[in-house]
C-alpha atoms as a PDB file:
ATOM      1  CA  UNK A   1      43.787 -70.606 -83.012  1.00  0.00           C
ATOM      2  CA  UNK A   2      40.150 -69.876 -83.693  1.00  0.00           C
ATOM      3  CA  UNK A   3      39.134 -70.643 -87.335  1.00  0.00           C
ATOM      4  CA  UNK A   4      36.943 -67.748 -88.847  1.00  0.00           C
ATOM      5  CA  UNK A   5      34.035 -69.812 -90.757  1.00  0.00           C
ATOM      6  CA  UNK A   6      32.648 -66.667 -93.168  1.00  0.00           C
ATOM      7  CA  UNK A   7      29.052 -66.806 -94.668  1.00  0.00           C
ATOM      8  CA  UNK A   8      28.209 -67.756 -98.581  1.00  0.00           C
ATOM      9  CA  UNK A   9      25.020 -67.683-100.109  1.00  0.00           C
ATOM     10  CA  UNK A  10      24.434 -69.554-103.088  1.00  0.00           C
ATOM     11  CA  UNK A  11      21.491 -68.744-105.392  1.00  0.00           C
ATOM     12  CA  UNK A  12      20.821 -70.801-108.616  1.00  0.00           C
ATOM     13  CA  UNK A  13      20.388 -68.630-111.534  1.00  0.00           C
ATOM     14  CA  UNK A  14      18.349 -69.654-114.797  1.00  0.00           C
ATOM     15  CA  UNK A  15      20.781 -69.265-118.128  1.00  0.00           C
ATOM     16  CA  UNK A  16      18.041 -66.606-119.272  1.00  0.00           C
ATOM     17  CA  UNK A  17      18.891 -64.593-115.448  1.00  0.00           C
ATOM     18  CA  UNK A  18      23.101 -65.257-115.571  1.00  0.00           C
ATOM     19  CA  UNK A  19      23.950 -61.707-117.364  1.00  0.00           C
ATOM     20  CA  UNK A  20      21.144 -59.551-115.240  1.00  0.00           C
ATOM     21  CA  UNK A  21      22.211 -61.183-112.063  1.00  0.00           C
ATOM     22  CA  UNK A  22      25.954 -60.838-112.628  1.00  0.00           C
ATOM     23  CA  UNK A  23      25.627 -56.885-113.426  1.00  0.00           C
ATOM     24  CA  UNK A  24      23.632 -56.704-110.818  1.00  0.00           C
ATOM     25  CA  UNK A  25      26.615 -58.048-108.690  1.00  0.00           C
ATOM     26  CA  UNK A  26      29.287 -56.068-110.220  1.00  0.00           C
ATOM     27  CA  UNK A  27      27.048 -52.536-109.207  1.00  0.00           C
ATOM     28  CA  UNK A  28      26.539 -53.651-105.885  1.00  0.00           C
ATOM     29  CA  UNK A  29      30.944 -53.863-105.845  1.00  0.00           C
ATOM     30  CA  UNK A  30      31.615 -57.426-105.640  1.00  0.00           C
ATOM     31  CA  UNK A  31      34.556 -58.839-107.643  1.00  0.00           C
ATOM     32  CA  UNK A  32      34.637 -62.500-109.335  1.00  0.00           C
ATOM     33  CA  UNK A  33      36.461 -64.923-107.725  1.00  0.00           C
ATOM     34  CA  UNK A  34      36.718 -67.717-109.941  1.00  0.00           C
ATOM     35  CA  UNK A  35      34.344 -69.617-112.598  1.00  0.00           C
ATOM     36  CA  UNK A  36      34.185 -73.333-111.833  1.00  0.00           C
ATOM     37  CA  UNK A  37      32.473 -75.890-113.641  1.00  0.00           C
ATOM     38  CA  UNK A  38      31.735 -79.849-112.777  1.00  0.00           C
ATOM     39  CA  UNK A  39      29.707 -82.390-114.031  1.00  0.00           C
ATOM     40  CA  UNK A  40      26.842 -83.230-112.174  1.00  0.00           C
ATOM     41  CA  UNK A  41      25.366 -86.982-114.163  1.00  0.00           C
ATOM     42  CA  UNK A  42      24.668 -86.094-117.140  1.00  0.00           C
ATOM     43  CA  UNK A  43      24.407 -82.153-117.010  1.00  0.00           C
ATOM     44  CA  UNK A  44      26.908 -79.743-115.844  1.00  0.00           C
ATOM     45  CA  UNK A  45      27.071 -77.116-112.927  1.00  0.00           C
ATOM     46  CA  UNK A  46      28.924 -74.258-113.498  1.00  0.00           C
ATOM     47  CA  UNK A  47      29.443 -72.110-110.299  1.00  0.00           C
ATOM     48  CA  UNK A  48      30.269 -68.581-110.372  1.00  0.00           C
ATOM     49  CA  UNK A  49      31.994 -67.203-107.382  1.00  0.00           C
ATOM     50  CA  UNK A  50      31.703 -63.732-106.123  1.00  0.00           C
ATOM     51  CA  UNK A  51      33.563 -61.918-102.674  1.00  0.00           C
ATOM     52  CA  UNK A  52      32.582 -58.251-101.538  1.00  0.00           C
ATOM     53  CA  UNK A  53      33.929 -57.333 -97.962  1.00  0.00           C
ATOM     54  CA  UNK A  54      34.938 -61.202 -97.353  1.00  0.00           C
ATOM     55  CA  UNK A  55      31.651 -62.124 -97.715  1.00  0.00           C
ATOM     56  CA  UNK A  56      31.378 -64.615-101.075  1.00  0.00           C
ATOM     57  CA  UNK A  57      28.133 -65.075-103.159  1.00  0.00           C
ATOM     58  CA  UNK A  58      27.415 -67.648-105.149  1.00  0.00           C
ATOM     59  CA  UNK A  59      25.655 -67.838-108.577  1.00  0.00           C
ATOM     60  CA  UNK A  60      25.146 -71.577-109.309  1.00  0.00           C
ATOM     61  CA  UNK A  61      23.736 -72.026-113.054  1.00  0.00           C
ATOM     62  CA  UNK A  62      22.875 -75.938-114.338  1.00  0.00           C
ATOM     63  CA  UNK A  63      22.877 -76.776-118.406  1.00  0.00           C
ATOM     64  CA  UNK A  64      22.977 -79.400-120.651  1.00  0.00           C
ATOM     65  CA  UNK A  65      25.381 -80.901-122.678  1.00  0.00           C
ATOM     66  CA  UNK A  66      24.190 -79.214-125.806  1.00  0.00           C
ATOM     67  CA  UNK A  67      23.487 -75.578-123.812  1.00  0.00           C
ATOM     68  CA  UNK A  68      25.410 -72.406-124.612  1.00  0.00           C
ATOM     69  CA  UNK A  69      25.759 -69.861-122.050  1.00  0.00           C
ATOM     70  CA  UNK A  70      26.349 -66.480-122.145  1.00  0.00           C
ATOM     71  CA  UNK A  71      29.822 -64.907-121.284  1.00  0.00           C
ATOM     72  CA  UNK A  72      29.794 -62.524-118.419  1.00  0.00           C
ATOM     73  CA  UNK A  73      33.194 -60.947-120.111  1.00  0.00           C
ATOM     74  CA  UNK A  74      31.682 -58.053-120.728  1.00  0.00           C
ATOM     75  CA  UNK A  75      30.890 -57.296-116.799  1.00  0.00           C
ATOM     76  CA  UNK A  76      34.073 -58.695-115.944  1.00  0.00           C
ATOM     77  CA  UNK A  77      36.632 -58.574-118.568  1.00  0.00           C
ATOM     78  CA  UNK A  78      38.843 -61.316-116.741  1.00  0.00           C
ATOM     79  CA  UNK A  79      36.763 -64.095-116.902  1.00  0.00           C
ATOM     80  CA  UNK A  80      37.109 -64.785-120.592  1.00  0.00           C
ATOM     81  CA  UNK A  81      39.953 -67.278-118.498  1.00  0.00           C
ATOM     82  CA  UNK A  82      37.797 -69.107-117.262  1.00  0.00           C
ATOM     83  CA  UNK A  83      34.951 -69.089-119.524  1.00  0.00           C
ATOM     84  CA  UNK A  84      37.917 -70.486-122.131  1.00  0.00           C
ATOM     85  CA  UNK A  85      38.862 -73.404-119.844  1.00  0.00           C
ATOM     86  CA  UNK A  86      35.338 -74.000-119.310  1.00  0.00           C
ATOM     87  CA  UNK A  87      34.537 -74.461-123.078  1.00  0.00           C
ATOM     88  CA  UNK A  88      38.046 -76.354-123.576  1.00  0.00           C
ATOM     89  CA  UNK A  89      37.701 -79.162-120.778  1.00  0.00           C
ATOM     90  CA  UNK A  90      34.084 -79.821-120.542  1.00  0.00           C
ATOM     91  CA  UNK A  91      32.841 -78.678-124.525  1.00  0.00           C
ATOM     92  CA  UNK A  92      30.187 -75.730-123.186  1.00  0.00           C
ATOM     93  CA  UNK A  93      29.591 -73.048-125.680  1.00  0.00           C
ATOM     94  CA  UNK A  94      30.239 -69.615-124.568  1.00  0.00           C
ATOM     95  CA  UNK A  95      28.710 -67.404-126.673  1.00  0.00           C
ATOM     96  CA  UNK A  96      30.651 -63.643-126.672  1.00  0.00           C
ATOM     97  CA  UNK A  97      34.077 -63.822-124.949  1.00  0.00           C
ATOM     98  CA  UNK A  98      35.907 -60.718-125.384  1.00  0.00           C
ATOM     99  CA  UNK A  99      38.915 -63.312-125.466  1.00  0.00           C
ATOM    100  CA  UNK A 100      37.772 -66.217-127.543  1.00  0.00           C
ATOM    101  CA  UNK A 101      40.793 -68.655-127.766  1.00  0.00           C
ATOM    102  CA  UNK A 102      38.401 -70.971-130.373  1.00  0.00           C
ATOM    103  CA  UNK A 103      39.163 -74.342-128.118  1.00  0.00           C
ATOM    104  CA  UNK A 104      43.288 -73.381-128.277  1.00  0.00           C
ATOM    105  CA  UNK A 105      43.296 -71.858-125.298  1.00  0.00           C
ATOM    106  CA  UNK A 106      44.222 -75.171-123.253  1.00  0.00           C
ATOM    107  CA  UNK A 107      45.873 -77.901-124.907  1.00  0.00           C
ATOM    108  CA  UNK A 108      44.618 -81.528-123.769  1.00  0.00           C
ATOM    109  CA  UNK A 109      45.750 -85.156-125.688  1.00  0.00           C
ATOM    110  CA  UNK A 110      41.606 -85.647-125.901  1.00  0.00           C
ATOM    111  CA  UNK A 111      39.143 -82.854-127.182  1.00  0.00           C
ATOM    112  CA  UNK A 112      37.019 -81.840-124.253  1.00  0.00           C
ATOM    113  CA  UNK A 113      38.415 -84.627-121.336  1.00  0.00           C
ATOM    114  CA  UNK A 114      35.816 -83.657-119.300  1.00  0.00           C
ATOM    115  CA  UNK A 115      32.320 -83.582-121.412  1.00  0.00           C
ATOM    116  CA  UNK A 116      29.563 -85.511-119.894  1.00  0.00           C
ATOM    117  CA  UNK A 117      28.937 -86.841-123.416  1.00  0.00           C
ATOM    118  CA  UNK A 118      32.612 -88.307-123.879  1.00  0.00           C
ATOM    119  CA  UNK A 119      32.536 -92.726-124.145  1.00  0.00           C
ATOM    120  CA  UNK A 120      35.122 -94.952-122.997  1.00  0.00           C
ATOM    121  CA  UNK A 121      36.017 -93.591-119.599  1.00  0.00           C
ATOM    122  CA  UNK A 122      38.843 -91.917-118.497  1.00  0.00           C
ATOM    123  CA  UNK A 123      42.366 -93.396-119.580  1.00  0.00           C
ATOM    124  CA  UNK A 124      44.573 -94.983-117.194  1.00  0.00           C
ATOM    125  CA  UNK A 125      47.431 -93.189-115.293  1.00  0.00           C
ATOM    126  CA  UNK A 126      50.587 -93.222-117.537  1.00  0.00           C
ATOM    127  CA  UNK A 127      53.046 -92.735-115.014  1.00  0.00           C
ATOM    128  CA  UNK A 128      55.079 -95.689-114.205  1.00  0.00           C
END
């Protein structure tokens, strides 16, 4: 079996750039993949996944704990999903969802698990 290794590009985008660069995307006729978000020390990076023809594209955006970023719902009405999960696990503001669940949208025992600014470490496993 030969394994198929396909090309991505990533590009980091300034918060200022996200929307421009993202319609510039959706014109062009690539279709979002997924919106995922990690912390990086301190800050967070929050990929945004593209794929046109099999061929992905990356738009890799870095903020701050205390940085909103605009929602790219309004190019692509489906990622208010992720944009929701993004604000509910890590705390990000999203400013403009066309879906805006208000922090409901997933339920989790601690507000934001995932916030770089969250003390005390994660809690131990609870399955015996």
């Amino acid at each position: 079996m030969t394994m198929v290794h396909e090309e991505q590009t990533t590009m980091a985008v300034a918060r200022e750039d996200l929307l421009n660069e993202v319609e510039r995307l959706k014109t062009d006729g690539y279709r979002l993949v997924q919106i995922g978000c990690t912390d990086i020390g301190g800050a967070y990076e929050i990929n945004y996944s593209f794929d046109k023809g099999y061929q992905f594209k990356n738009l890799r955006l870095t903020v701050g704990p205390d940085e909103e970023v605009a929602s790219i719902s309004g190019i692509y009405w489906g990622a208010f999903v992720y944009e929701n999960e993004v604000h509910d696990l890590f705390g990000i503001p999203v400013t403009g969802i066309n879906i805006d669940f208000k922090g409901t949208f997933i339920r989790t025992a601690t507000k934001y698990p995932f916030s770089v600014t969250r003390r005390g470490g994660d809690d131990p496993c609870q399955n015996a």
